[in-house]
N, C-alpha and C. Protein backbone atom coordinates (compact mmCIF):
# COMPACT_ATOMS: atom_id res chain seq x y z
N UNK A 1 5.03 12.38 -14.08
CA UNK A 1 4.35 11.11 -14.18
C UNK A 1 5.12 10.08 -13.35
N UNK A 2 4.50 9.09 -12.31
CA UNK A 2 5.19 8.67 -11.59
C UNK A 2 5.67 7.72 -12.42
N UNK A 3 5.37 6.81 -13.52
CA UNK A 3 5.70 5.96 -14.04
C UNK A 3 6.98 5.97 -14.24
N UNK A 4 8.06 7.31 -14.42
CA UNK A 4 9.19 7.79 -14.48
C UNK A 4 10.40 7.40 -13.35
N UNK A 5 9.42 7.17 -12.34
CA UNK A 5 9.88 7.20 -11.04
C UNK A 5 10.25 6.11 -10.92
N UNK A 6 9.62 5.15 -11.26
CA UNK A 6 9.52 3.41 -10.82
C UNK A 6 10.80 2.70 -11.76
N UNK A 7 11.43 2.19 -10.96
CA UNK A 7 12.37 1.02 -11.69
C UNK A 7 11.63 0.76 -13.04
N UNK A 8 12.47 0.29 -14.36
CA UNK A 8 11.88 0.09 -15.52
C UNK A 8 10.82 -1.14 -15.67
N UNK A 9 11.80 -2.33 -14.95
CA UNK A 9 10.94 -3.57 -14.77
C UNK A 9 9.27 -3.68 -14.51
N UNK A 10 9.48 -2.75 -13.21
CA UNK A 10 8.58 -2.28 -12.05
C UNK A 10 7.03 -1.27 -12.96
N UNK A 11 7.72 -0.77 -14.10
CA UNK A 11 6.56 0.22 -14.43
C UNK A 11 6.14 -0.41 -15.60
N UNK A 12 6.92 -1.53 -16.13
CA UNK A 12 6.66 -2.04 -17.40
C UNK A 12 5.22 -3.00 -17.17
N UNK A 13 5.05 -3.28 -15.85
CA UNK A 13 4.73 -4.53 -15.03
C UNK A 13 3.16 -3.72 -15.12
N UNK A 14 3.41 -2.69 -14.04
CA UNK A 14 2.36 -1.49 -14.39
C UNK A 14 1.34 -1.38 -14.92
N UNK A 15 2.44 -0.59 -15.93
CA UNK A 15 1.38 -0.89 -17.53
C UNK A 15 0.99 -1.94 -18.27
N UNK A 16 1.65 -2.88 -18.30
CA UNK A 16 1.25 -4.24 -19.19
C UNK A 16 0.01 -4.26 -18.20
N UNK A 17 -0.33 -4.45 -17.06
CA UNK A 17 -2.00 -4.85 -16.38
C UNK A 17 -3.09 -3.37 -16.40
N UNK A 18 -2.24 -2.38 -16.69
CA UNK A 18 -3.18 -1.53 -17.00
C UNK A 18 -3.80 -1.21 -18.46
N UNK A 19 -3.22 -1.88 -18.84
CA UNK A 19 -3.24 -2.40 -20.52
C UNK A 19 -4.32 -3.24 -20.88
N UNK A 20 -4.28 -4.33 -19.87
CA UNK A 20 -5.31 -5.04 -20.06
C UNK A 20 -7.15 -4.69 -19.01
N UNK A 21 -6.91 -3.86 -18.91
CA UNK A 21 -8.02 -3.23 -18.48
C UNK A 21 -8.75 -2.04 -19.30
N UNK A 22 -9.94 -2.39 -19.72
CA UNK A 22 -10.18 -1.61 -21.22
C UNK A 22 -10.37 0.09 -20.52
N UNK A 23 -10.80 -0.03 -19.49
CA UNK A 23 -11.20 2.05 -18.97
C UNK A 23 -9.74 2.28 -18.80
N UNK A 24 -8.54 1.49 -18.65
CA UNK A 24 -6.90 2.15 -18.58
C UNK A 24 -6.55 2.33 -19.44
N UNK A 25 -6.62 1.52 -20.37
CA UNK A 25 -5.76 1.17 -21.52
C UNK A 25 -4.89 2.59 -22.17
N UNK A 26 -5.95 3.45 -22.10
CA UNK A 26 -5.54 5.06 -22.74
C UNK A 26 -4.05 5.41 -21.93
N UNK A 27 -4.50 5.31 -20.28
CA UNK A 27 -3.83 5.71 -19.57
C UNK A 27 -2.12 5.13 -19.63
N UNK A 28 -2.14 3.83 -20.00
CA UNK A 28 -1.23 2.67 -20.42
C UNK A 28 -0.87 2.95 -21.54
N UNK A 29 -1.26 3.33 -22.15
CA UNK A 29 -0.45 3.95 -23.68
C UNK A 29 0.14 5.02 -23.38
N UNK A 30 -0.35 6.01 -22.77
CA UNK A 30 -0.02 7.38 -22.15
C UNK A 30 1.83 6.51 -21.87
N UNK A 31 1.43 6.08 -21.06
CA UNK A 31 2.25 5.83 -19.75
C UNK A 31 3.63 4.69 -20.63
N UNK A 32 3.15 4.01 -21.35
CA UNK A 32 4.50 3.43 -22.43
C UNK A 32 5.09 4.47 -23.25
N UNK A 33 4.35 5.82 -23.50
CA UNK A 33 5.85 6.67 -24.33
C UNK A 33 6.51 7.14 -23.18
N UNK A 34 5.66 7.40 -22.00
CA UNK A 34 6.53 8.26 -20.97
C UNK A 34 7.18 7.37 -20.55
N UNK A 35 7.41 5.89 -20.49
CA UNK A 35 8.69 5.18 -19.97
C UNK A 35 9.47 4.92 -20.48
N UNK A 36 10.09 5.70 -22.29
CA UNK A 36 10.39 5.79 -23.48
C UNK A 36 11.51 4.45 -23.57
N UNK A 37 10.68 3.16 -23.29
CA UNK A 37 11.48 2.12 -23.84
C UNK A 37 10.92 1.77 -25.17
N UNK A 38 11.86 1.78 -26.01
CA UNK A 38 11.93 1.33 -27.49
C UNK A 38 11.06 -0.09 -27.44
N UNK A 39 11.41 -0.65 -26.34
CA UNK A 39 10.67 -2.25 -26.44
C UNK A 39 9.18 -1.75 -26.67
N UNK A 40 8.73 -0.97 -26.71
CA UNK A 40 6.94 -0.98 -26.41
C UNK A 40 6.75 -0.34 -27.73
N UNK A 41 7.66 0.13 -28.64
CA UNK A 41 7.10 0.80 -29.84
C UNK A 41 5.94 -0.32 -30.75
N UNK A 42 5.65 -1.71 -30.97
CA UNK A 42 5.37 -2.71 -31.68
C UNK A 42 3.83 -2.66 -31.05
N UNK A 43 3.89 -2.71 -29.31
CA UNK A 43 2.88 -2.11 -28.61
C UNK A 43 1.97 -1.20 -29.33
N UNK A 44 2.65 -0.06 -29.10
CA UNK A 44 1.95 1.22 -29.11
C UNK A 44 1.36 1.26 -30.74
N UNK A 45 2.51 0.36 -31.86
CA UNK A 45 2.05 0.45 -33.35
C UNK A 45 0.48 -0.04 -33.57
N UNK A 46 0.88 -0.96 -32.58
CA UNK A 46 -1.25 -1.91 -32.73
C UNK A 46 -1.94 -0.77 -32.56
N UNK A 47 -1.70 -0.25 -31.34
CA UNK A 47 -2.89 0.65 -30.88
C UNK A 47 -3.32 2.02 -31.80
N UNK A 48 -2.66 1.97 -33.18
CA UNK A 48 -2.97 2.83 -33.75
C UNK A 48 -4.18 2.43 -34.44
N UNK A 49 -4.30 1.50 -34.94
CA UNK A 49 -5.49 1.05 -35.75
C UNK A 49 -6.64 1.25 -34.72
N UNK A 50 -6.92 1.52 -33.53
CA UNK A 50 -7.81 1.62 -33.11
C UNK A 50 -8.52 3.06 -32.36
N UNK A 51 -9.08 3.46 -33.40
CA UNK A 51 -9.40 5.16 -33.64
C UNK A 51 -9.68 5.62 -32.07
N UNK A 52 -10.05 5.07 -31.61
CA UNK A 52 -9.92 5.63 -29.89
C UNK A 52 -8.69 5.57 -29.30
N UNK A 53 -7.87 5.22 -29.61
CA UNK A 53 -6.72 5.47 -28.85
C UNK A 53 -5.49 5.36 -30.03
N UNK A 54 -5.97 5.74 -31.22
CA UNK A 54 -4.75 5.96 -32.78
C UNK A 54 -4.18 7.64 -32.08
N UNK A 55 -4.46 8.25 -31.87
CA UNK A 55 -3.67 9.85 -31.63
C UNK A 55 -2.98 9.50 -30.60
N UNK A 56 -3.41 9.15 -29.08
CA UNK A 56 -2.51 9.19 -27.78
C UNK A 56 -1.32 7.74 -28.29
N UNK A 57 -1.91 6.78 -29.12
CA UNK A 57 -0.56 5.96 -29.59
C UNK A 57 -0.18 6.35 -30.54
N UNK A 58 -0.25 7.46 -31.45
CA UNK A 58 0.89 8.50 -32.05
C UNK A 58 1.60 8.99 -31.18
N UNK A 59 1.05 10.06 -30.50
CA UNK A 59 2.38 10.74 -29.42
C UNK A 59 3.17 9.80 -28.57
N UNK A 60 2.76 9.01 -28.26
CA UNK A 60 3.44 7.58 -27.47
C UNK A 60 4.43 7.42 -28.49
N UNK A 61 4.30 7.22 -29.90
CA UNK A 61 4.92 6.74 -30.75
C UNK A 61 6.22 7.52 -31.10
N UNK A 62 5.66 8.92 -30.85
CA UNK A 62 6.72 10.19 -31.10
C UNK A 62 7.77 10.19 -29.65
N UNK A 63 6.80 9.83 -28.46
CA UNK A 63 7.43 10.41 -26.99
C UNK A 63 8.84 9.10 -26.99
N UNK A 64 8.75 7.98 -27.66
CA UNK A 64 9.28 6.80 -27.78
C UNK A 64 10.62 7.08 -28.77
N UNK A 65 10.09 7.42 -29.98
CA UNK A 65 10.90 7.74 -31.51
C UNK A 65 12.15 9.05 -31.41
N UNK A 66 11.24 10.04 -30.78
CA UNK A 66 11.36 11.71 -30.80
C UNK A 66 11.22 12.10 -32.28
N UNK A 67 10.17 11.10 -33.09
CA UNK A 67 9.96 11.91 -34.54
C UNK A 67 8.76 12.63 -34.62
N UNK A 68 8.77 13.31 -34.77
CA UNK A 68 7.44 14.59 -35.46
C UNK A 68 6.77 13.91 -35.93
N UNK A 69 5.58 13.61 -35.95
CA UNK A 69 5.07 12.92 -36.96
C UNK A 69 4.07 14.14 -38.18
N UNK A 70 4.11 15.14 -37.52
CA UNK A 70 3.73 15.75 -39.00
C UNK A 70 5.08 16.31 -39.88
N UNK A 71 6.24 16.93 -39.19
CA UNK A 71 7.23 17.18 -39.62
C UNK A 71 7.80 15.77 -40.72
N UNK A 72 7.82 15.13 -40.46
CA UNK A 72 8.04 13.32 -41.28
C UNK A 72 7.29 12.97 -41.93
N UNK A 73 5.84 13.93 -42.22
CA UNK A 73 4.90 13.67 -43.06
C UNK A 73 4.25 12.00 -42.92
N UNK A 74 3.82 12.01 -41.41
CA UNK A 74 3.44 10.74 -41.21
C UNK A 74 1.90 10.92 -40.42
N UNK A 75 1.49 11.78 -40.96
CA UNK A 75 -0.03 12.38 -40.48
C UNK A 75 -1.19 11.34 -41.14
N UNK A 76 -2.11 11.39 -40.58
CA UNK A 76 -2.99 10.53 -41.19
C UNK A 76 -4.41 11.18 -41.12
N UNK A 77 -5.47 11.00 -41.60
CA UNK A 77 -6.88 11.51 -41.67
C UNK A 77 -7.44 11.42 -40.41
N UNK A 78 -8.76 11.60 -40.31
CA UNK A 78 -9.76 11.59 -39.37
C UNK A 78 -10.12 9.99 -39.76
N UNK A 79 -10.41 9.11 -38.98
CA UNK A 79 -10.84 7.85 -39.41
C UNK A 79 -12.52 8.56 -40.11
N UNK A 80 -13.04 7.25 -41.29
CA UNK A 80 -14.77 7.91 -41.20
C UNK A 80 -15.59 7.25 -40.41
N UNK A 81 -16.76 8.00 -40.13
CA UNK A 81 -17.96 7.61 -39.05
C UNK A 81 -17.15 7.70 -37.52
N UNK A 82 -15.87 8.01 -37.30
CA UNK A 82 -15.73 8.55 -35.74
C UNK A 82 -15.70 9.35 -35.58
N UNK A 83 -16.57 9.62 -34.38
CA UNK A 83 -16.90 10.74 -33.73
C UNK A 83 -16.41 10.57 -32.15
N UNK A 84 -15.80 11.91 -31.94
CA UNK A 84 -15.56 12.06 -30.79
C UNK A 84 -15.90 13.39 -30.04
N UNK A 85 -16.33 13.82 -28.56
CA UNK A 85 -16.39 14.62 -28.11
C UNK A 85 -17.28 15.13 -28.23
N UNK A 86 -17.89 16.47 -27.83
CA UNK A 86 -19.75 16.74 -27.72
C UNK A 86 -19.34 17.14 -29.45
N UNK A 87 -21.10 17.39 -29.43
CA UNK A 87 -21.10 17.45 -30.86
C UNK A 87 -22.39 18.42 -31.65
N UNK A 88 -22.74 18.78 -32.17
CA UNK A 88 -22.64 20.44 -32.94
C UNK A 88 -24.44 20.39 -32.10
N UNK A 89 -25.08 19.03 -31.83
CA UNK A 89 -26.73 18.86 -31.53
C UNK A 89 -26.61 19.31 -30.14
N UNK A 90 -27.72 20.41 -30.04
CA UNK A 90 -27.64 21.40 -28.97
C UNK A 90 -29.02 19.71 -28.02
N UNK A 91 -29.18 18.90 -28.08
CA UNK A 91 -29.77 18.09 -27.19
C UNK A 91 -29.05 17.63 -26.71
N UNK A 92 -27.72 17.25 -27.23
CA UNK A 92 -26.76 15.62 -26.73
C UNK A 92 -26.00 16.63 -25.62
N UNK A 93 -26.09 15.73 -24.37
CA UNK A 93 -25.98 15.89 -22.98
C UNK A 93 -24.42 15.78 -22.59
N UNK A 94 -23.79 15.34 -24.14
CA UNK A 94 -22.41 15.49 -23.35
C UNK A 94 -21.69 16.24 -23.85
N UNK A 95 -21.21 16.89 -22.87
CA UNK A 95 -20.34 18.73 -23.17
C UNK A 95 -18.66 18.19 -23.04
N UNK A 96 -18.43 17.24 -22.10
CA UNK A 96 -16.91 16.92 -22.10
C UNK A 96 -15.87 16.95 -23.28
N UNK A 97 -14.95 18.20 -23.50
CA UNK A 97 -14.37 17.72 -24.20
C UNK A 97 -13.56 16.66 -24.37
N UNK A 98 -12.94 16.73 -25.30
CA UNK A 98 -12.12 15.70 -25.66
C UNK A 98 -10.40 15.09 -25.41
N UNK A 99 -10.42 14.58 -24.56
CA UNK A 99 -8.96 14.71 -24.35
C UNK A 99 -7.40 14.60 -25.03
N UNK A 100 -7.96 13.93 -26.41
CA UNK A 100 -7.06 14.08 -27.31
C UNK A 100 -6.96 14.72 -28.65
N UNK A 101 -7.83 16.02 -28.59
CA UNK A 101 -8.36 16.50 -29.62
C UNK A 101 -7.41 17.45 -29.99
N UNK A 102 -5.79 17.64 -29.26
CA UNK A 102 -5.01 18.60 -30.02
C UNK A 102 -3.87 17.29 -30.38
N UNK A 103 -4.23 16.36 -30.40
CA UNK A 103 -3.36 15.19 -30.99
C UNK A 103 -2.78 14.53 -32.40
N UNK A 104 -2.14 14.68 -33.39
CA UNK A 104 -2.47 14.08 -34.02
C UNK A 104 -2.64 12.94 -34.88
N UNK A 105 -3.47 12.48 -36.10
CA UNK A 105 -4.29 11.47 -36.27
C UNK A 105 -2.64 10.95 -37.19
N UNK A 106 -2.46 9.46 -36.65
CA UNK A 106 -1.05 9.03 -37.39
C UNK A 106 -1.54 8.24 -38.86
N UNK A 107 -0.31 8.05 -39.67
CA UNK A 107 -0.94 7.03 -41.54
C UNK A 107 -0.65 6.06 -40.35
N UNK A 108 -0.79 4.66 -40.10
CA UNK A 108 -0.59 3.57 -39.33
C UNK A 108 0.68 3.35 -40.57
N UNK A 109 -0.08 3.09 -42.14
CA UNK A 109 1.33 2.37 -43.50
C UNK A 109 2.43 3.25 -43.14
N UNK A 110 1.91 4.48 -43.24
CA UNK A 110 3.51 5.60 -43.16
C UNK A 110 4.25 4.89 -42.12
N UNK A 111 3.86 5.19 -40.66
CA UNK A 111 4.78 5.13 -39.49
C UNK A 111 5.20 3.40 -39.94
N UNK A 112 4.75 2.40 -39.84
CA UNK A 112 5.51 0.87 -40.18
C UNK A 112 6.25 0.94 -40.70
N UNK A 113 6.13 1.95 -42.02
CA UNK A 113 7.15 2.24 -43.11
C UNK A 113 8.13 2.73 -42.13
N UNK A 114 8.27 3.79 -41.79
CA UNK A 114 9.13 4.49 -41.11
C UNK A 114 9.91 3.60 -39.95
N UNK A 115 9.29 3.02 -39.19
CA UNK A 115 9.98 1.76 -38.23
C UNK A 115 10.97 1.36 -38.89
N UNK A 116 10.19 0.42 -39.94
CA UNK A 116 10.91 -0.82 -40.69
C UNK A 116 12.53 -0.14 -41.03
N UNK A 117 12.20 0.84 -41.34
CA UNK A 117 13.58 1.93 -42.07
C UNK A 117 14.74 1.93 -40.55
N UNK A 118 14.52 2.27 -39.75
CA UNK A 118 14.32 3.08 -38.57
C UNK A 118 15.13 2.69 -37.39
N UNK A 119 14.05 1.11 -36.92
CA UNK A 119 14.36 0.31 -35.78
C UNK A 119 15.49 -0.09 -35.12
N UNK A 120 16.72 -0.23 -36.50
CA UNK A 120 17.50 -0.72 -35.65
C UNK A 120 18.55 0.52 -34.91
N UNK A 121 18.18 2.04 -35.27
CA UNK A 121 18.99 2.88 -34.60
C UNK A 121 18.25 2.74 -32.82
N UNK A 122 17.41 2.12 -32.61
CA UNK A 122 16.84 2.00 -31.05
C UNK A 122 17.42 1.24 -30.31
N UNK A 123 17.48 1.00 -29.36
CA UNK A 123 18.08 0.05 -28.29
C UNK A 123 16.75 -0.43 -27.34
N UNK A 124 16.63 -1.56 -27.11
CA UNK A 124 15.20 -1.65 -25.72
C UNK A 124 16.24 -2.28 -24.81
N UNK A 125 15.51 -1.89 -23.73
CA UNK A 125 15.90 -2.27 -22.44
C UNK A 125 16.08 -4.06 -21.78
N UNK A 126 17.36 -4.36 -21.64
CA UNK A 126 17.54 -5.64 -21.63
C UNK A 126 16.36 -5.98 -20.74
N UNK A 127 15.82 -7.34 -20.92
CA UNK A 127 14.82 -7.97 -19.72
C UNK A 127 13.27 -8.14 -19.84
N UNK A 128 13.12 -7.10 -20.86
CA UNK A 128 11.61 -6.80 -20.47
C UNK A 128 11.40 -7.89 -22.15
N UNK A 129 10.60 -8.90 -21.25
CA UNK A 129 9.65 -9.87 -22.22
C UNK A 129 8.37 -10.27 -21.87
N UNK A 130 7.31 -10.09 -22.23
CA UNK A 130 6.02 -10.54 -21.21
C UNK A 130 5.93 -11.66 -21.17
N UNK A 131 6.66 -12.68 -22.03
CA UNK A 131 6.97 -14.26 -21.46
C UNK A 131 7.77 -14.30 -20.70
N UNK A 132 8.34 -13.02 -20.13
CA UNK A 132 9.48 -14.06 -18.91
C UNK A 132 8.69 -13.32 -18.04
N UNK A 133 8.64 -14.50 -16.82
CA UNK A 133 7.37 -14.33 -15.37
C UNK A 133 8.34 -13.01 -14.64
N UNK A 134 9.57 -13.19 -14.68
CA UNK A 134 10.07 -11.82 -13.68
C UNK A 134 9.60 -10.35 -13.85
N UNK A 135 9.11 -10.42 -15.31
CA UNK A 135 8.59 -9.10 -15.40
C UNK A 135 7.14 -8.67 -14.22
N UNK A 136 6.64 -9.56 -14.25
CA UNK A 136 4.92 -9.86 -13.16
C UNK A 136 5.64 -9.75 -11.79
N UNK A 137 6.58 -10.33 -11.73
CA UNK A 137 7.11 -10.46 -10.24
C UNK A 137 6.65 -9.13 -9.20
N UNK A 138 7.20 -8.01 -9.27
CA UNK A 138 7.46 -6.82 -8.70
C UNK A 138 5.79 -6.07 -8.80
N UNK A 139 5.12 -6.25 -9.45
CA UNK A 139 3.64 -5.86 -9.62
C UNK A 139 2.60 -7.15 -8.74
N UNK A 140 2.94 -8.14 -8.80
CA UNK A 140 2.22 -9.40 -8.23
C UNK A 140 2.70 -9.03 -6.36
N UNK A 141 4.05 -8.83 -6.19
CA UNK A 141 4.06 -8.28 -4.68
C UNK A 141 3.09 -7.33 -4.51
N UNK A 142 3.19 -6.19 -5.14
CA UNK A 142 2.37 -4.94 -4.83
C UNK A 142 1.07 -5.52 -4.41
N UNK A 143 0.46 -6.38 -5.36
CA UNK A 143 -0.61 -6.26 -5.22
C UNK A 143 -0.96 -7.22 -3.80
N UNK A 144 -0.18 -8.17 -3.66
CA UNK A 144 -0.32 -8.39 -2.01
C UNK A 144 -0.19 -7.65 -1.13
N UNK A 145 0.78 -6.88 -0.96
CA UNK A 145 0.82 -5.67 0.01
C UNK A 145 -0.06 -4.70 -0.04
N UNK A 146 -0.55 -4.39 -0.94
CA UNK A 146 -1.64 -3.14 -1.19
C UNK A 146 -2.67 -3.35 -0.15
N UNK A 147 -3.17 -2.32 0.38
CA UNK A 147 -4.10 -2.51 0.96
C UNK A 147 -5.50 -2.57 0.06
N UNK A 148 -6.38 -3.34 0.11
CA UNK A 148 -7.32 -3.94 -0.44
C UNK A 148 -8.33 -2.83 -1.85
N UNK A 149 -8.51 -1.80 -0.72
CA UNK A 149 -9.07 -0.65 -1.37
C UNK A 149 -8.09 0.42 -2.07
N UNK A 150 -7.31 -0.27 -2.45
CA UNK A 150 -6.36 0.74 -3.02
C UNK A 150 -5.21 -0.47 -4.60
N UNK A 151 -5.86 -1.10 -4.35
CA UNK A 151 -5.83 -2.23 -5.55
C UNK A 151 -5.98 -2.34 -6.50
N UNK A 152 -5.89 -2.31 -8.04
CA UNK A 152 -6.33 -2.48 -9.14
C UNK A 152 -7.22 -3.57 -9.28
N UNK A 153 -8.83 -3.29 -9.99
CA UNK A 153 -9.01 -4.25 -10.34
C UNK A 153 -8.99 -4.93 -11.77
N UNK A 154 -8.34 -6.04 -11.48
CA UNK A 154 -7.50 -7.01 -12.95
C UNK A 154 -8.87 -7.42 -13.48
N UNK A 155 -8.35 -8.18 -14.98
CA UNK A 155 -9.33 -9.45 -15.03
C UNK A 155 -8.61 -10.75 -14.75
N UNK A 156 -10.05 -11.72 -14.76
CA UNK A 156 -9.70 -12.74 -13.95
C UNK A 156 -8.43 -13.76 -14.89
N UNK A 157 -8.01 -13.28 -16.66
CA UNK A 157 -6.94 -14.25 -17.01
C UNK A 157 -5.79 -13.45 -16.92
N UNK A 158 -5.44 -12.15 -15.79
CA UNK A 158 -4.16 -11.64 -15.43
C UNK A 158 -3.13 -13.17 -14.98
N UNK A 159 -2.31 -12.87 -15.89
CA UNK A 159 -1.35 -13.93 -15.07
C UNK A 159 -0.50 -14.24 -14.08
């Protein structure tokens, strides 16, 4: 994952705008356990409540922690009424599976619990605050230099 590759500042920058783009966002969660700064665990905790992206911000949560979350007994249900991935009606047109369907579903109470206990054996990476502008710095070049078609597109209250 190149995100690995990039100075910490540099990938934090990254993801925080791919974050705010709702078709990335998955990809941006992905991409905060693989840059396993402790600073993004509080991040990744929101994104559990939201059953489309509660499993890939479990493993984020684990790729971040290195805790098991079924081993820690911090497993959680199937949310009800979500559905994901094709589904048993031989009409419905979509066959794609599912990309997080060997994932699993986190308690959101358990894991907080578990933080709260937890947190202070972590360290985050000095610097990274999304109120301080230097973090934007190194992503705001890119995007001048980029050539046009090869650009992210933001929304318009990126800062």
């Amino acid at each position: 994952m190149v995100i690995r590759k990039l100075p910490p500042m540099d990938a934090a920058g990254l993801l925080e705008s791919l974050r705010r783009i709702p078709a990335k966002i998955h990809m941006a969660i992905t991409g905060f356990g693989a840059l396993g700064d402790p600073a993004f665990i509080p991040l990744v905790m929101g994104q559990m409540q939201v059953p489309e992206l509660a499993r890939p911000a479990g493993e984020a949560f684990s790729m971040l922690t290195g805790v098991d979350i079924a081993y820690q007994d911090l497993e959680g249900e199937w949310p009800e009424r979500f559905e994901a991935g094709p589904t048993e009606d031989p009409k419905d047109e979509d066959v794609v599976m599912e990309p997080d369907e060997d994932l699993l579903w986190s308690d959101v109470e358990l894991i907080q619990t578990w933080w709260e206990q937890n947190k202070s054996n972590y360290k985050t990476e000095p610097g990274i605050s999304w109120e301080n502008p230097s973090v934007w710095k190194p992503f705001k070049m890119y995007l001048k230099m980029a050539p046009s078609a090869s650009r992210p597109q933001l929304p318009s209250n990126w800062p």
